[in-house]
PDB file of N, CA and C in Angstrom:
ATOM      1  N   UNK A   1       0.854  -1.173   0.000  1.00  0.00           N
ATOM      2  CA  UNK A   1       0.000   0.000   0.000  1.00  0.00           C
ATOM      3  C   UNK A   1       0.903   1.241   0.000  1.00  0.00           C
ATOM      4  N   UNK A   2       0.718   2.136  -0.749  1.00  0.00           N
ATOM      5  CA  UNK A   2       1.515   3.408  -0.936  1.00  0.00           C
ATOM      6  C   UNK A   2       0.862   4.100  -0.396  1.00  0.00           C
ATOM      7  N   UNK A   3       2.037   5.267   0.169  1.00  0.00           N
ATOM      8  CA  UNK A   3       1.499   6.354   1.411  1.00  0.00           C
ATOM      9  C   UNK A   3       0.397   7.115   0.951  1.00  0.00           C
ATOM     10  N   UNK A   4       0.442   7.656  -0.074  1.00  0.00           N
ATOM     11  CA  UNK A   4      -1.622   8.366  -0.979  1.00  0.00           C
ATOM     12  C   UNK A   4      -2.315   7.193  -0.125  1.00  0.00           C
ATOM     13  N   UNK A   5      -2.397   5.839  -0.651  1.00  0.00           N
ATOM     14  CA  UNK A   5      -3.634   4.874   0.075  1.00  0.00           C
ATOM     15  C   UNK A   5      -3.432   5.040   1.343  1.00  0.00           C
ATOM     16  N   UNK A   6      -2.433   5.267   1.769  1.00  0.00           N
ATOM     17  CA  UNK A   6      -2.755   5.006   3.610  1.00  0.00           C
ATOM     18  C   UNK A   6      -3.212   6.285   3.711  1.00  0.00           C
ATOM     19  N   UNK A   7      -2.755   7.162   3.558  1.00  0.00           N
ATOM     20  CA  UNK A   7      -3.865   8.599   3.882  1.00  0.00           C
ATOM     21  C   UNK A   7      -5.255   8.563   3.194  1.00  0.00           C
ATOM     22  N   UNK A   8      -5.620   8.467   2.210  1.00  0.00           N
ATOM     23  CA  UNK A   8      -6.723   8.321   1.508  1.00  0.00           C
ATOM     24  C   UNK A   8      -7.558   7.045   2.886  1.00  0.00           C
ATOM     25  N   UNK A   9      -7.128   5.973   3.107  1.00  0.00           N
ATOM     26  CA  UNK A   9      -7.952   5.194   3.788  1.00  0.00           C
ATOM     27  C   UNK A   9      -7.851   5.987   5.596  1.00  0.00           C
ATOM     28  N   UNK A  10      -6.894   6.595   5.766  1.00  0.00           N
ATOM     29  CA  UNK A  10      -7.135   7.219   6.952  1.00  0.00           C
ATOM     30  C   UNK A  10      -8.557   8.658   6.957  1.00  0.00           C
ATOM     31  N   UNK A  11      -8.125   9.012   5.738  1.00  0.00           N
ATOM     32  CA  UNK A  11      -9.225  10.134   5.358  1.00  0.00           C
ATOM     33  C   UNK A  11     -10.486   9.710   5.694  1.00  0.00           C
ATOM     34  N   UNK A  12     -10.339   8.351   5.009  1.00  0.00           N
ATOM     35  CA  UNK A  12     -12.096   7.629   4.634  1.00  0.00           C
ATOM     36  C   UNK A  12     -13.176   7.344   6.114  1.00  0.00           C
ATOM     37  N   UNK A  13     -11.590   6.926   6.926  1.00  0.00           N
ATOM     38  CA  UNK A  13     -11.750   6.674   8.374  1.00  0.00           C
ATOM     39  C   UNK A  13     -12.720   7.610   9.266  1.00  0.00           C
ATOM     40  N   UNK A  14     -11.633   8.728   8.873  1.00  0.00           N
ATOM     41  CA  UNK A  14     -11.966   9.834   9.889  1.00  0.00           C
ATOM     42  C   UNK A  14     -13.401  10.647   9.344  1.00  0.00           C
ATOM     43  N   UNK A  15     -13.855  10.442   8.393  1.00  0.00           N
ATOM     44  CA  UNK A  15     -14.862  11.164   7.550  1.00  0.00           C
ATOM     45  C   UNK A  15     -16.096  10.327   8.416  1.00  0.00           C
ATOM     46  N   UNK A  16     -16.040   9.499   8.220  1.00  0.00           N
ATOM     47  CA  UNK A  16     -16.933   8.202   8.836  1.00  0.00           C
ATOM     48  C   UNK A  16     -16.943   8.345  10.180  1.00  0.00           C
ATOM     49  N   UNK A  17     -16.299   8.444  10.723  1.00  0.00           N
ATOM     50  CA  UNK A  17     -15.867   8.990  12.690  1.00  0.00           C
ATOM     51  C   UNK A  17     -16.722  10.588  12.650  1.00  0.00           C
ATOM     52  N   UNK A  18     -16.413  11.108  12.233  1.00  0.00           N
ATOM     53  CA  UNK A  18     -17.350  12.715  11.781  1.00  0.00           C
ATOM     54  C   UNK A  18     -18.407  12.739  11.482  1.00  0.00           C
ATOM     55  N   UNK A  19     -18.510  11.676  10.431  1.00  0.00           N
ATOM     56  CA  UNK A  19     -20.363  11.322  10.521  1.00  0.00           C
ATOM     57  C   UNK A  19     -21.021  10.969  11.713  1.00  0.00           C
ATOM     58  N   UNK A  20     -20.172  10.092  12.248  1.00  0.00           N
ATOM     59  CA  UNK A  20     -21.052   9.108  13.664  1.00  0.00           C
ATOM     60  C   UNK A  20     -21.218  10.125  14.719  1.00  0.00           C
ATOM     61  N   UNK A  21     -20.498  11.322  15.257  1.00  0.00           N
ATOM     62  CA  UNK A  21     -20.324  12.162  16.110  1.00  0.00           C
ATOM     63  C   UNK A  21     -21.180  13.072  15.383  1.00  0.00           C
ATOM     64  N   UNK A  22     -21.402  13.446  14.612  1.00  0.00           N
ATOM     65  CA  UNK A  22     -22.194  14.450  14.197  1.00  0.00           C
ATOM     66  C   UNK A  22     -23.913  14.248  14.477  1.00  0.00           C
ATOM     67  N   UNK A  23     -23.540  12.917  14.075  1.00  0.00           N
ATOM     68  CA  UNK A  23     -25.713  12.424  14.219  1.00  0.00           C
ATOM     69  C   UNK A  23     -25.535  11.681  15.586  1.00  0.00           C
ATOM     70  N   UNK A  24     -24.484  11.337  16.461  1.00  0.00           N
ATOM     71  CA  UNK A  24     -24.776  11.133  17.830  1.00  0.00           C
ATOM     72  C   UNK A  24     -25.175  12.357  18.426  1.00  0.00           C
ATOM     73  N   UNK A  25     -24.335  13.598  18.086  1.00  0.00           N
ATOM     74  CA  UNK A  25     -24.605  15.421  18.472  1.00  0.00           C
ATOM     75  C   UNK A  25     -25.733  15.352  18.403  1.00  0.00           C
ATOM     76  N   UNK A  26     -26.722  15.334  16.752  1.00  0.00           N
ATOM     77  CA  UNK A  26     -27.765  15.692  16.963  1.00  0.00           C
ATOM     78  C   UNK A  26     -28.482  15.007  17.791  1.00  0.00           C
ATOM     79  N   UNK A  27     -28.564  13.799  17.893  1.00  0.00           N
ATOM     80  CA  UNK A  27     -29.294  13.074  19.312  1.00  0.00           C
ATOM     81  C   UNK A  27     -29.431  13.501  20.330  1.00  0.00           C
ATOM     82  N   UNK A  28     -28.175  13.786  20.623  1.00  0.00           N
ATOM     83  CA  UNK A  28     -27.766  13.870  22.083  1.00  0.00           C
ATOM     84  C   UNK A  28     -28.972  15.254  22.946  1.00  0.00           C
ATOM     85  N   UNK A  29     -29.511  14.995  23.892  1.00  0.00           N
ATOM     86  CA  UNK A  29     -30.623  16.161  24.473  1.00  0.00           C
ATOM     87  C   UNK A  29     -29.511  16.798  25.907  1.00  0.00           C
ATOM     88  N   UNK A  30     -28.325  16.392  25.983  1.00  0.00           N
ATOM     89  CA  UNK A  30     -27.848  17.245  26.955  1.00  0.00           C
ATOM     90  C   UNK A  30     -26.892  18.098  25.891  1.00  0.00           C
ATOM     91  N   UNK A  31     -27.083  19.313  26.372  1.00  0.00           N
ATOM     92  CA  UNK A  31     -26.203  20.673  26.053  1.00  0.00           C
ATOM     93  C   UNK A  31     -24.767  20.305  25.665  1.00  0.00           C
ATOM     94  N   UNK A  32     -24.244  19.977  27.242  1.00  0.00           N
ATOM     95  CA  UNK A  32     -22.382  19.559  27.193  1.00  0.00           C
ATOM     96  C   UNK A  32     -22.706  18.741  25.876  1.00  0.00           C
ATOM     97  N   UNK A  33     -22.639  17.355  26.087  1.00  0.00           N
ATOM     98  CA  UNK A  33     -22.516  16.342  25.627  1.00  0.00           C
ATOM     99  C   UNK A  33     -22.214  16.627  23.959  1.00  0.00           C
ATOM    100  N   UNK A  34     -23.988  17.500  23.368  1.00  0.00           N
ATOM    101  CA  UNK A  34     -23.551  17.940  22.379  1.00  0.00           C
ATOM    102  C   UNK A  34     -22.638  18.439  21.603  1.00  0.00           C
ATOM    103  N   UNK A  35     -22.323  19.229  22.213  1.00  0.00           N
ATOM    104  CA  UNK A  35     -21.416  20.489  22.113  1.00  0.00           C
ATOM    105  C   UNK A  35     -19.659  19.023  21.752  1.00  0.00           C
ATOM    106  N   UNK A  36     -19.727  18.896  23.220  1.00  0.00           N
ATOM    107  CA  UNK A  36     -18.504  17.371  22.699  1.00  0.00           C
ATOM    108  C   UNK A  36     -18.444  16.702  21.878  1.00  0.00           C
ATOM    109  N   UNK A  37     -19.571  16.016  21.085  1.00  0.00           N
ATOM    110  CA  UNK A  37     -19.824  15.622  19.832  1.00  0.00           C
ATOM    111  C   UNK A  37     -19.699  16.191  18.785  1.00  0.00           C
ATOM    112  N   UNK A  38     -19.954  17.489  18.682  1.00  0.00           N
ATOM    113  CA  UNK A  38     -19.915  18.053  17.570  1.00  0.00           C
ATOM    114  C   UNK A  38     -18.505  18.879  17.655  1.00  0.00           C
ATOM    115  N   UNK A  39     -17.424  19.246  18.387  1.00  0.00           N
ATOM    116  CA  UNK A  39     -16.307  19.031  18.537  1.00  0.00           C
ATOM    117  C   UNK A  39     -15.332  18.248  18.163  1.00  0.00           C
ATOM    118  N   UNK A  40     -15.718  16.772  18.263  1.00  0.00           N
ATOM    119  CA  UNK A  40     -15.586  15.538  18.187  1.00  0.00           C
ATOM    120  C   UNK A  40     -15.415  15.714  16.267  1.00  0.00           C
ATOM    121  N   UNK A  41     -16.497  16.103  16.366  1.00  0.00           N
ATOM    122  CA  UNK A  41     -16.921  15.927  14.268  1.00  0.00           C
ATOM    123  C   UNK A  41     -16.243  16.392  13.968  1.00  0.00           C
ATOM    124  N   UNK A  42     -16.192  17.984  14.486  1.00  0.00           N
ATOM    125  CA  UNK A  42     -15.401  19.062  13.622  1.00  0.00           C
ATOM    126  C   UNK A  42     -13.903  18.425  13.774  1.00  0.00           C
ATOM    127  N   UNK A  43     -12.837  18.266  14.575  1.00  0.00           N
ATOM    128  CA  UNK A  43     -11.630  17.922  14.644  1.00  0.00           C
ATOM    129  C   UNK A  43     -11.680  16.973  13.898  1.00  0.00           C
ATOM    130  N   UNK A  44     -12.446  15.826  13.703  1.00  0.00           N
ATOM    131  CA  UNK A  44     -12.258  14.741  12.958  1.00  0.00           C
ATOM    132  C   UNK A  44     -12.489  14.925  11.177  1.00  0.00           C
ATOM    133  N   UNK A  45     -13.424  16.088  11.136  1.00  0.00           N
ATOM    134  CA  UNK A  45     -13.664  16.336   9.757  1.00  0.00           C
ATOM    135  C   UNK A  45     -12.450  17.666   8.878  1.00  0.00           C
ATOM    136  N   UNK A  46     -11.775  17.916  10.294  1.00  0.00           N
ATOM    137  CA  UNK A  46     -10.532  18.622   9.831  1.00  0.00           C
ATOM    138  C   UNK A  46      -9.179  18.009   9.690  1.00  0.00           C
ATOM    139  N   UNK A  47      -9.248  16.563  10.025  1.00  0.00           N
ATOM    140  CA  UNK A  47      -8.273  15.741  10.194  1.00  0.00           C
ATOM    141  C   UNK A  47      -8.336  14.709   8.789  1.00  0.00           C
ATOM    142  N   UNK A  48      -9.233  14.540   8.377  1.00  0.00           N
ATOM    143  CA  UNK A  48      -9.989  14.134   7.296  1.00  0.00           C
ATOM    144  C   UNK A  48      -9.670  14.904   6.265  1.00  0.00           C
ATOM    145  N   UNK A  49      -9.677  16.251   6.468  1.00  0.00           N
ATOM    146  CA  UNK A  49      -9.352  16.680   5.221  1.00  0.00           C
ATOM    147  C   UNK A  49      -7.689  17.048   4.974  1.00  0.00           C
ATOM    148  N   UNK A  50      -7.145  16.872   6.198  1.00  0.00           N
ATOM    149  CA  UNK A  50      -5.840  17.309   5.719  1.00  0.00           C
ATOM    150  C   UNK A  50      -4.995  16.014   5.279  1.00  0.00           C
ATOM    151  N   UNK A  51      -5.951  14.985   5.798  1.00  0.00           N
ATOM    152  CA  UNK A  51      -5.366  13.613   5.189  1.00  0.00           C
ATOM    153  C   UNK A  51      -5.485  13.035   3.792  1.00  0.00           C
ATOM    154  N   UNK A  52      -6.922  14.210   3.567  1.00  0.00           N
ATOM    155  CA  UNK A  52      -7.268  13.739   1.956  1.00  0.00           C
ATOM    156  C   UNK A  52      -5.692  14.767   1.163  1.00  0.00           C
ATOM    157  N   UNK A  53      -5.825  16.087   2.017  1.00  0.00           N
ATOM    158  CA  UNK A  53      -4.711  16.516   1.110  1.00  0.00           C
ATOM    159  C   UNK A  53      -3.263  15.927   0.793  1.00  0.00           C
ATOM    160  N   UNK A  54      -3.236  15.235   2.408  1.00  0.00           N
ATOM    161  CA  UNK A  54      -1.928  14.867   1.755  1.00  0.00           C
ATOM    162  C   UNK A  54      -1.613  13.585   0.905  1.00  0.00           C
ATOM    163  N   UNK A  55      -2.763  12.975   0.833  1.00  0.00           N
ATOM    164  CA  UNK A  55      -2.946  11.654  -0.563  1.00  0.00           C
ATOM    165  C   UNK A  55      -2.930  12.581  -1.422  1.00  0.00           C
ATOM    166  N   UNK A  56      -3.241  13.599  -1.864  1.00  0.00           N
ATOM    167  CA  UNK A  56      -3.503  14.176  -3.525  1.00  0.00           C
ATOM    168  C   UNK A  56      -1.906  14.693  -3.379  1.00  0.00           C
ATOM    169  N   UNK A  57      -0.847  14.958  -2.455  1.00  0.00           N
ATOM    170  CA  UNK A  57       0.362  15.207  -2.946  1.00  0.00           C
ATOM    171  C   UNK A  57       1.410  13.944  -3.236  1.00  0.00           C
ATOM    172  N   UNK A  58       0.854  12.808  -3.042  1.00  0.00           N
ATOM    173  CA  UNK A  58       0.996  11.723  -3.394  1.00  0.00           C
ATOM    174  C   UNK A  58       2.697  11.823  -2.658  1.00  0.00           C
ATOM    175  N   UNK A  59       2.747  11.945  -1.267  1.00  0.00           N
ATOM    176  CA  UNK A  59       3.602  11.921  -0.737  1.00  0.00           C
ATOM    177  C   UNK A  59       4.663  10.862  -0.928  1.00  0.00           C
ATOM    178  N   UNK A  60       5.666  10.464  -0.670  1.00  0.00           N
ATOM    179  CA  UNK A  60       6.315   9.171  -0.807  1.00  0.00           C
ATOM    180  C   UNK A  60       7.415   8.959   0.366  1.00  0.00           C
ATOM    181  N   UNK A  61       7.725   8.159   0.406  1.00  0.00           N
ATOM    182  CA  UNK A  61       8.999   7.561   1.463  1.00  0.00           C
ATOM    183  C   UNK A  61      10.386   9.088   1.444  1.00  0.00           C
ATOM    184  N   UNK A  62      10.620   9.262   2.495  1.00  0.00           N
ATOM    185  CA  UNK A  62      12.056  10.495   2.303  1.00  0.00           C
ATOM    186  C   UNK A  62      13.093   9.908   2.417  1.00  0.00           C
TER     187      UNK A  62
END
């Protein structure tokens, strides 16, 4: 597996982790909790994307 696929499948990961926290958020009827969840999303959906970026620079071994 070349380093693009391992980020690309880490991307895929974390996108999917962002989904689940996002519609647990909306569930969730306590305030905190929410708020942690959707925290939860956002870091994960920013982690997600910097992983998609670094598959499109098709990084390689140094």
């Amino acid at each position: 597996m070349s380093v693009g696929d391992e980020y690309r499948s880490r991307a895929r990961e974390l996108a999917a982790r962002a989904k689940e926290w996002k519609e647990a958020a909306e569930r969730a009827t306590d305030p905190e909790q929410r708020k942690r969840l959707s925290d939860k999303a956002r870091r994960a959906e920013d982690q997600s994307e910097q992983a998609g970026r670094m598959a499109g620079q098709g990084l390689g071994p140094v």
